[in-house]
Protein backbone atom coordinates (compact mmCIF):
# COMPACT_ATOMS: atom_id res chain seq x y z
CA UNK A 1 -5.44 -49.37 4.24
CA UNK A 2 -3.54 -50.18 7.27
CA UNK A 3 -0.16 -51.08 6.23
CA UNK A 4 1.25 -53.58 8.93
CA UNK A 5 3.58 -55.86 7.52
CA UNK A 6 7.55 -57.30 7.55
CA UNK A 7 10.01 -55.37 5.06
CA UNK A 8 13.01 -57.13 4.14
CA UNK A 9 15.84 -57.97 6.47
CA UNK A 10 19.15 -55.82 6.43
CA UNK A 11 21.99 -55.77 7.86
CA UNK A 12 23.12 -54.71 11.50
CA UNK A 13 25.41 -51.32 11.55
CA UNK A 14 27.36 -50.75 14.52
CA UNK A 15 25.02 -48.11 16.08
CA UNK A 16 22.24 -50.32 15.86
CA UNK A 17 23.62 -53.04 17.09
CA UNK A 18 24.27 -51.07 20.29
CA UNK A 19 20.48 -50.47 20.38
CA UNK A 20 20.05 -54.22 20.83
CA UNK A 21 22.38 -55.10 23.06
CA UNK A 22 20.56 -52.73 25.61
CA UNK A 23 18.22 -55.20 25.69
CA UNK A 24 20.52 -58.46 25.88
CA UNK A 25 21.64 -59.78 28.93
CA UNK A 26 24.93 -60.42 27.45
CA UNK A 27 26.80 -58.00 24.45
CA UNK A 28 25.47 -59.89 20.94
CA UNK A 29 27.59 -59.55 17.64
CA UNK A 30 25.87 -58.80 14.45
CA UNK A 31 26.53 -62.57 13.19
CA UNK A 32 23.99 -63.81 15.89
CA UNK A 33 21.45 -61.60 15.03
CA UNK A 34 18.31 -61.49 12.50
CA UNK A 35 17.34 -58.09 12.03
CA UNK A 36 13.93 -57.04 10.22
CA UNK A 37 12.10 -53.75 9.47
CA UNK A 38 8.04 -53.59 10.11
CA UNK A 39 5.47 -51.11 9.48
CA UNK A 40 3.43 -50.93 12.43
CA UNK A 41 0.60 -48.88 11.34
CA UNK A 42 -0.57 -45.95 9.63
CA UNK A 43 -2.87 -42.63 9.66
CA UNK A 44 -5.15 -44.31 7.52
CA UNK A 45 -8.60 -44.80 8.05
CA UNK A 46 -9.50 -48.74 9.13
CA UNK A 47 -11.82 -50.94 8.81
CA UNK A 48 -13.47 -49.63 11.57
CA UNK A 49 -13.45 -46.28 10.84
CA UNK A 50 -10.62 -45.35 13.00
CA UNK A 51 -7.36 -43.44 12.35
CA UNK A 52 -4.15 -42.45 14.14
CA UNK A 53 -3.17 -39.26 13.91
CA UNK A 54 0.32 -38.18 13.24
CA UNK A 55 0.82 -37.04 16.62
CA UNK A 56 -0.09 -40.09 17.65
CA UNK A 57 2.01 -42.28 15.85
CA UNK A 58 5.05 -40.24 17.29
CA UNK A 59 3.43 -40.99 21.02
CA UNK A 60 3.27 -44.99 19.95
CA UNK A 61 6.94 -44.85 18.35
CA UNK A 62 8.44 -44.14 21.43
CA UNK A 63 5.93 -46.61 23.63
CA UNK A 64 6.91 -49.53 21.18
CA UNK A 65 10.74 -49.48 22.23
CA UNK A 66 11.61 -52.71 23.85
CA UNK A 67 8.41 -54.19 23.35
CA UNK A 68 7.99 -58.13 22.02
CA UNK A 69 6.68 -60.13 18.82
CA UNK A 70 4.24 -62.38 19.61
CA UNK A 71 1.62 -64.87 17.75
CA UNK A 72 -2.15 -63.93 17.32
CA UNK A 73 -2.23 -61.15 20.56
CA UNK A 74 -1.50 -64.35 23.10
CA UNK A 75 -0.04 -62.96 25.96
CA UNK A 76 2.29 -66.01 26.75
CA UNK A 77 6.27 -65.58 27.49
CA UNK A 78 6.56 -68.95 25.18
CA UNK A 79 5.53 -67.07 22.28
CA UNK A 80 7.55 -64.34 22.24
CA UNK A 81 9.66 -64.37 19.48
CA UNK A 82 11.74 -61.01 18.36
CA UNK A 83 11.63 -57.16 19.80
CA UNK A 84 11.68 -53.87 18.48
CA UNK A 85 15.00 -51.85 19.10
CA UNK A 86 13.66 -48.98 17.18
CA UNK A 87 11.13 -46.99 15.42
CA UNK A 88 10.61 -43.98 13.17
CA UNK A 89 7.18 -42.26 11.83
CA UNK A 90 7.95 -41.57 8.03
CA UNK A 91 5.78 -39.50 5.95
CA UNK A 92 5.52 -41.38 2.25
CA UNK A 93 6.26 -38.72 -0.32
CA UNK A 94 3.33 -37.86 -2.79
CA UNK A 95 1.19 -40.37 -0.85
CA UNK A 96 -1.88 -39.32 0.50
CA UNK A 97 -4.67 -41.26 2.80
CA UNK A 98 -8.58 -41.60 1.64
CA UNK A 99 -8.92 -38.15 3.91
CA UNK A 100 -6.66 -36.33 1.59
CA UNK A 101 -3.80 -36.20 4.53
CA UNK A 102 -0.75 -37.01 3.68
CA UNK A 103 0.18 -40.26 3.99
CA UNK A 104 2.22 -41.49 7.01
CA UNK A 105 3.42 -44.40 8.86
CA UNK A 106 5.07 -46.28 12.29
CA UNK A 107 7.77 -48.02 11.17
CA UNK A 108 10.15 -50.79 13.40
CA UNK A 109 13.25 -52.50 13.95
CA UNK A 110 13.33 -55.49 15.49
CA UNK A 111 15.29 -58.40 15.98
CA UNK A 112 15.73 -62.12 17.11
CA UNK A 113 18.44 -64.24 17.67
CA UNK A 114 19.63 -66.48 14.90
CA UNK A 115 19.61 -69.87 16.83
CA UNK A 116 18.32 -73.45 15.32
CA UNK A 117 14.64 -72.74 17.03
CA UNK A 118 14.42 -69.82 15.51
CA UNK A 119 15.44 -70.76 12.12
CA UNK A 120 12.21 -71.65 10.61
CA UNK A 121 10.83 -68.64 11.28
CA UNK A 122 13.62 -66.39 10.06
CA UNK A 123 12.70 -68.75 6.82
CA UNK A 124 9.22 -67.76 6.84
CA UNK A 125 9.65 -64.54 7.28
CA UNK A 126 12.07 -63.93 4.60
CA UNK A 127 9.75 -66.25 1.79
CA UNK A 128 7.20 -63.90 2.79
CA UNK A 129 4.51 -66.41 5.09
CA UNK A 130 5.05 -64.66 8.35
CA UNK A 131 4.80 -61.08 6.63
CA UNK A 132 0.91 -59.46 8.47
CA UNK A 133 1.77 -57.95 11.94
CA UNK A 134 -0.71 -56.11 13.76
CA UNK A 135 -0.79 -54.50 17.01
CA UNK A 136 -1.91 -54.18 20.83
CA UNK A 137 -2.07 -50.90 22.09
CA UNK A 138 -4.46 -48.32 24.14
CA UNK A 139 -5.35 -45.17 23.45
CA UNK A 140 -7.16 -41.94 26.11
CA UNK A 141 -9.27 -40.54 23.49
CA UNK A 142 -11.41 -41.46 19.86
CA UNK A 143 -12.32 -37.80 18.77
CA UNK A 144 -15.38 -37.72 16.36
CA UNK A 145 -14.04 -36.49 12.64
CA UNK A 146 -17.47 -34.60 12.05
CA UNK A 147 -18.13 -32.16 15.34
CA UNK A 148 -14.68 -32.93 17.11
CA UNK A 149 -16.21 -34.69 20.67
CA UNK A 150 -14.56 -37.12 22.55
CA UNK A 151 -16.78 -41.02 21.63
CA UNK A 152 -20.01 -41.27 22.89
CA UNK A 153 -20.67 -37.58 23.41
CA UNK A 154 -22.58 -37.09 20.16
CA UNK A 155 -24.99 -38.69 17.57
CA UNK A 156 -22.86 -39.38 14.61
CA UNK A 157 -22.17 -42.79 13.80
CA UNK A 158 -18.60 -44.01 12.64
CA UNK A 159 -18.70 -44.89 9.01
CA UNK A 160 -22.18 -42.91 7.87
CA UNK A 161 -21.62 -39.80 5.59
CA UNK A 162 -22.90 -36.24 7.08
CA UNK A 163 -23.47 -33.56 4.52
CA UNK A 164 -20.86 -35.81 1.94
CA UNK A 165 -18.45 -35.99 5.22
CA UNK A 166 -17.12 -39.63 6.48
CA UNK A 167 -17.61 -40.14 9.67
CA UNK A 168 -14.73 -41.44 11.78
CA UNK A 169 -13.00 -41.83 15.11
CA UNK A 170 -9.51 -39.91 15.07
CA UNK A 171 -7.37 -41.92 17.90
CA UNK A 172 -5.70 -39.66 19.63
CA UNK A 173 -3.01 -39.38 23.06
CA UNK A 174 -1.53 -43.26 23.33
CA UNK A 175 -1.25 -44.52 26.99
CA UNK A 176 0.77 -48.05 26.59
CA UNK A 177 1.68 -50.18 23.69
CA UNK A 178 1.61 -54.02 24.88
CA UNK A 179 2.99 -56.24 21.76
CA UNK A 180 2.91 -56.50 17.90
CA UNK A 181 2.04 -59.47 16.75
CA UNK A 182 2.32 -62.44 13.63
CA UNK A 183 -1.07 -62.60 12.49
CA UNK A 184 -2.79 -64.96 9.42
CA UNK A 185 -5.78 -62.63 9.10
CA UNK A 186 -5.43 -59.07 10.30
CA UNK A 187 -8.58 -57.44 11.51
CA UNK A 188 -8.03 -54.40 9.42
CA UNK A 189 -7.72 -54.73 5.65
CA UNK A 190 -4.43 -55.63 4.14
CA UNK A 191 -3.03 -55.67 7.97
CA UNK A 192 -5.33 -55.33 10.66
CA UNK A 193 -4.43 -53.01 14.02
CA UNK A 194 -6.16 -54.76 17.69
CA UNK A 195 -6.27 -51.57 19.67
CA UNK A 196 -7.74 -51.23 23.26
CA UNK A 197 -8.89 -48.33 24.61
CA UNK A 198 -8.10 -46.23 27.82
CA UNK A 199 -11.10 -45.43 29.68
CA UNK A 200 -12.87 -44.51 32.65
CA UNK A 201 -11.45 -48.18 34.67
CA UNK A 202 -8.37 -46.41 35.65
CA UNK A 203 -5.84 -48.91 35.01
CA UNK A 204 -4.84 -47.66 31.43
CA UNK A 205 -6.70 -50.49 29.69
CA UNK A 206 -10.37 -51.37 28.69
CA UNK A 207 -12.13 -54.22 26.88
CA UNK A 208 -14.56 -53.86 23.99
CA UNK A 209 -18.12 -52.89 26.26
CA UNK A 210 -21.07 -54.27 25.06
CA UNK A 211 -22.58 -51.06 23.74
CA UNK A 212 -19.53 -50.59 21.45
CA UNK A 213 -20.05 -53.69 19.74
CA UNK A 214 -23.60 -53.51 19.47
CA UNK A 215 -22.94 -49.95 17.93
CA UNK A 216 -21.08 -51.48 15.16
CA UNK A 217 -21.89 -52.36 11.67
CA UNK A 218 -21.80 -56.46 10.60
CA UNK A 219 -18.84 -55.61 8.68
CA UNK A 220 -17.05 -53.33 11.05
CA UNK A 221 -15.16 -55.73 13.01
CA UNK A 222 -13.12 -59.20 12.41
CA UNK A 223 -12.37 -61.14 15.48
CA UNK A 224 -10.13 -64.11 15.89
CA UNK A 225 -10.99 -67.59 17.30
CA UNK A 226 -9.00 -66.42 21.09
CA UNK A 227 -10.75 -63.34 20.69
CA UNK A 228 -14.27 -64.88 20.45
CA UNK A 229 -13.35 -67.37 23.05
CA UNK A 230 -12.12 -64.55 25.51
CA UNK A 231 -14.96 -62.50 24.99
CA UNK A 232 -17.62 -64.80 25.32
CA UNK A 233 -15.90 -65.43 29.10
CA UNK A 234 -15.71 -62.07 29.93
CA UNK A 235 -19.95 -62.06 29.06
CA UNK A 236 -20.75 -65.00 30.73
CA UNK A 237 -18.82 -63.65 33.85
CA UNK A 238 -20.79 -60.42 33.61
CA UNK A 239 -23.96 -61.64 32.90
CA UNK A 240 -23.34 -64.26 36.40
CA UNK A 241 -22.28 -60.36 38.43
CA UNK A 242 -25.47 -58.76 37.04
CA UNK A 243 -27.74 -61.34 38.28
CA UNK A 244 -26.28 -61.31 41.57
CA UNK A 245 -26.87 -57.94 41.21
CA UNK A 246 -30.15 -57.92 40.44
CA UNK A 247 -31.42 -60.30 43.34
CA UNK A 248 -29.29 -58.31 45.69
CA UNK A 249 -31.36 -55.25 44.67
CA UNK A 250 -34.98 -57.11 44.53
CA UNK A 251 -33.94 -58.15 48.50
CA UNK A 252 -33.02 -54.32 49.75
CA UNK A 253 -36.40 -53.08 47.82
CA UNK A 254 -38.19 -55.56 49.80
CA UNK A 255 -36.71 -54.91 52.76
CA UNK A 256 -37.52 -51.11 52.84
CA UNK A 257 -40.77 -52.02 51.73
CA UNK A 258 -41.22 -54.22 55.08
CA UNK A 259 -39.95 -51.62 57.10
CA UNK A 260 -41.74 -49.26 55.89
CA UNK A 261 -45.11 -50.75 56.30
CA UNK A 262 -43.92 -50.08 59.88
CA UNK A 263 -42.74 -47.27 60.57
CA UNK A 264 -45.55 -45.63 57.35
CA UNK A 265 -48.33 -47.93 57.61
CA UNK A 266 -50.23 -45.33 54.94
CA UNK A 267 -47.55 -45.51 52.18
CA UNK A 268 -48.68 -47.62 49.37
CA UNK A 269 -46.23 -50.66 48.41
CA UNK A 270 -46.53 -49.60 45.04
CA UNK A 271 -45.24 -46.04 45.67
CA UNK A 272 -42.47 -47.03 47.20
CA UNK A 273 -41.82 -49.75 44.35
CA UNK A 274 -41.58 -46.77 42.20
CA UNK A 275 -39.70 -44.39 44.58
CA UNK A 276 -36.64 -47.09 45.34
CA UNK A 277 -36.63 -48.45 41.76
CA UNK A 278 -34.60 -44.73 40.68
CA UNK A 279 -32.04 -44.98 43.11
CA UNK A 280 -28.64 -46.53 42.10
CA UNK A 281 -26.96 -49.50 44.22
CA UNK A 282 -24.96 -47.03 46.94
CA UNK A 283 -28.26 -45.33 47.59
CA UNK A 284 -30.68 -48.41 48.05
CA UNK A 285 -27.93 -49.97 50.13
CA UNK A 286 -28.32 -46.83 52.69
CA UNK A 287 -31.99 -46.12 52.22
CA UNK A 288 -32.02 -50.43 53.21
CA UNK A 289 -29.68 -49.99 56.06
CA UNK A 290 -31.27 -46.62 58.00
CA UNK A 291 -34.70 -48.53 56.99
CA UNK A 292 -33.67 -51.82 58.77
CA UNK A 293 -32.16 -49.73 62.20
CA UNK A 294 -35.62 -46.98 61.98
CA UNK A 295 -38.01 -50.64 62.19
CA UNK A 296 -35.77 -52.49 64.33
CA UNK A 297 -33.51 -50.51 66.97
CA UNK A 298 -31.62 -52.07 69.05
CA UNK A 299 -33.46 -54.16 72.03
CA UNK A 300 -32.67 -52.71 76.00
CA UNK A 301 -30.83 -55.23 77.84
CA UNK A 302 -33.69 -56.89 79.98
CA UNK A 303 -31.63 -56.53 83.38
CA UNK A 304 -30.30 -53.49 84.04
CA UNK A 305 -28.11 -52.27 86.45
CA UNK A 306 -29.75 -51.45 90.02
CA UNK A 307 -29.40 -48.26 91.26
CA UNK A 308 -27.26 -47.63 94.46
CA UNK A 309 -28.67 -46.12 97.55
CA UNK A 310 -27.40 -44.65 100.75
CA UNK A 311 -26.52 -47.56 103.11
CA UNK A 312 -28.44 -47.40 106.37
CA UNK A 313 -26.17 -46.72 109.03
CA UNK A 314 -28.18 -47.63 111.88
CA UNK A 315 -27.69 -51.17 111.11
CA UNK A 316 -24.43 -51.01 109.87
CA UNK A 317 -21.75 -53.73 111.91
């Protein structure tokens, strides 16, 4: 169970309320502040049959420092609402996770200020409403729990049984934590955790691809209304690129195809079809290019310069 949710408020001790002001722009006294502890997340297996490992929580405590409580994952400055000061990993005594590991967990301080737009909030949060938090994070690697490879390098399928043996991604070497967030319905039971994973894009982040969400089960994923709505943008913007795509390439397959018939009358069409249809966009676009200039070089300028000849000097005034 992924254990993401508000503790109770306590009060602010001197050390920690140097923390804060480290991020205030101005020094804050402990009267103006509303501190609260959160459990982040856990080493337990999810709902999607995904864990953080210890080591990993330790990598996310220290990427969470500083970073701010929004609503529902929306990335908008007008919803920011506290910020964590602080966190600790704590292993639960005699507590142990559905793996037989003991039990552990991130845990947070955070803080907002007490002012009359914050109030209902604070309210909320101490009659228990605003009490879920998940959050946004990214990850390098999703280790299989069965044979040990990196995702997508072997058969096994997250949440099957092999030989008695769950099967399950292990989460492994954080790159970035983004937010934590309020949320009504947590993706994960009891909580819910919205991670994004590091891939191969380069830029620390990556979406949910297509393939991973076809790979998953009907009940292996909860998405919000923003998340739906976000998603089904980013596949209408891909599906637009890959038809662009596509008529790109049927263009350059004809075009080799035209050149070809001459500069290799004897070649059939259909061979060629075949030939070009392996190649992958870098490698039509040059086989299209060298095809074009081989067909069609460059015309000789009609007039060309006249050669010079000796002048004859008998008539020369």
């Amino acid at each position: 169970m992924k254990e993401g949710f508000i503790q109770k408020s306590a009060g602010v001790g001197s050390e920690e309320l140097t923390q804060i002001n480290r991020f205030t722009r101005r020094e804050f006294t402990a009267d103006e502040l509303y501190v609260f502890s959160v459990v982040l997340c856990d080493n337990e297996v999810d709902r999607d049959f995904e864990q953080f490992t210890p080591q990993a929580l330790e990598k996310l405590g220290e990427l969470f420092i500083g970073k701010p409580g929004l609503f529902d994952h929306e990335p908008k400055a007008t919803l920011q609402t506290a910020r964590i000061f602080s966190t600790a990993v704590k292993t639960v005594e005699g507590k142990q996770n559905t793996c037989g590991e003991p039990y552990v967990q991130l845990t947070a301080r955070a803080y907002l200020p007490r002012t009359q737009e914050n109030q209902a909030l604070i309210t909320e949060i101490e009659s228990g409403i605003k009490k879920e938090v998940s959050v946004g994070c990214a990850v390098k690697k999703r280790v299989c729990s069965i044979c040990g490879k990196e995702d997508g390098r072997c058969r096994h399928t997250r949440g099957e049984h092999y030989a008695g043996k769950l099967c399950y991604f292990k989460l492994e070497d954080p790159a970035d934590a983004y937010e934590w967030s309020f949320v009504a319905v947590p993706a994960q039971r009891a909580a819910g955790v919205t991670k994004q994973f590091a891939g191969k894009t380069g830029n620390g982040g990556e979406s949910m691809t297509l393939e991973t969400l076809k790979s998953m089960k009907p009940d292996g994923i909860t998405l919000t209304a923003q998340e739906v709505e976000r998603l089904q943008k980013e596949i209408g913007s891909l599906e637009e690129l890959a038809e662009g795509g596509r008529k790109l390439r049927e263009e350059q397959i004809r075009s080799v195809i035209r050149s070809a018939a001459v500069l290799y009358p004897g070649i059939p069409a259909a061979v060629l079809q075949k030939s070009l249809s392996v190649l992958n966009a870098e490698e039509l676009a040059q086989v299209a290019d060298a095809s074009r200039r081989a067909a069609h070089p460059a015309p000789q300028p009609q007039l060309a310069a006249a050669e010079k000849t000796a002048q004859n000097k008998e008539f020369f005034i």
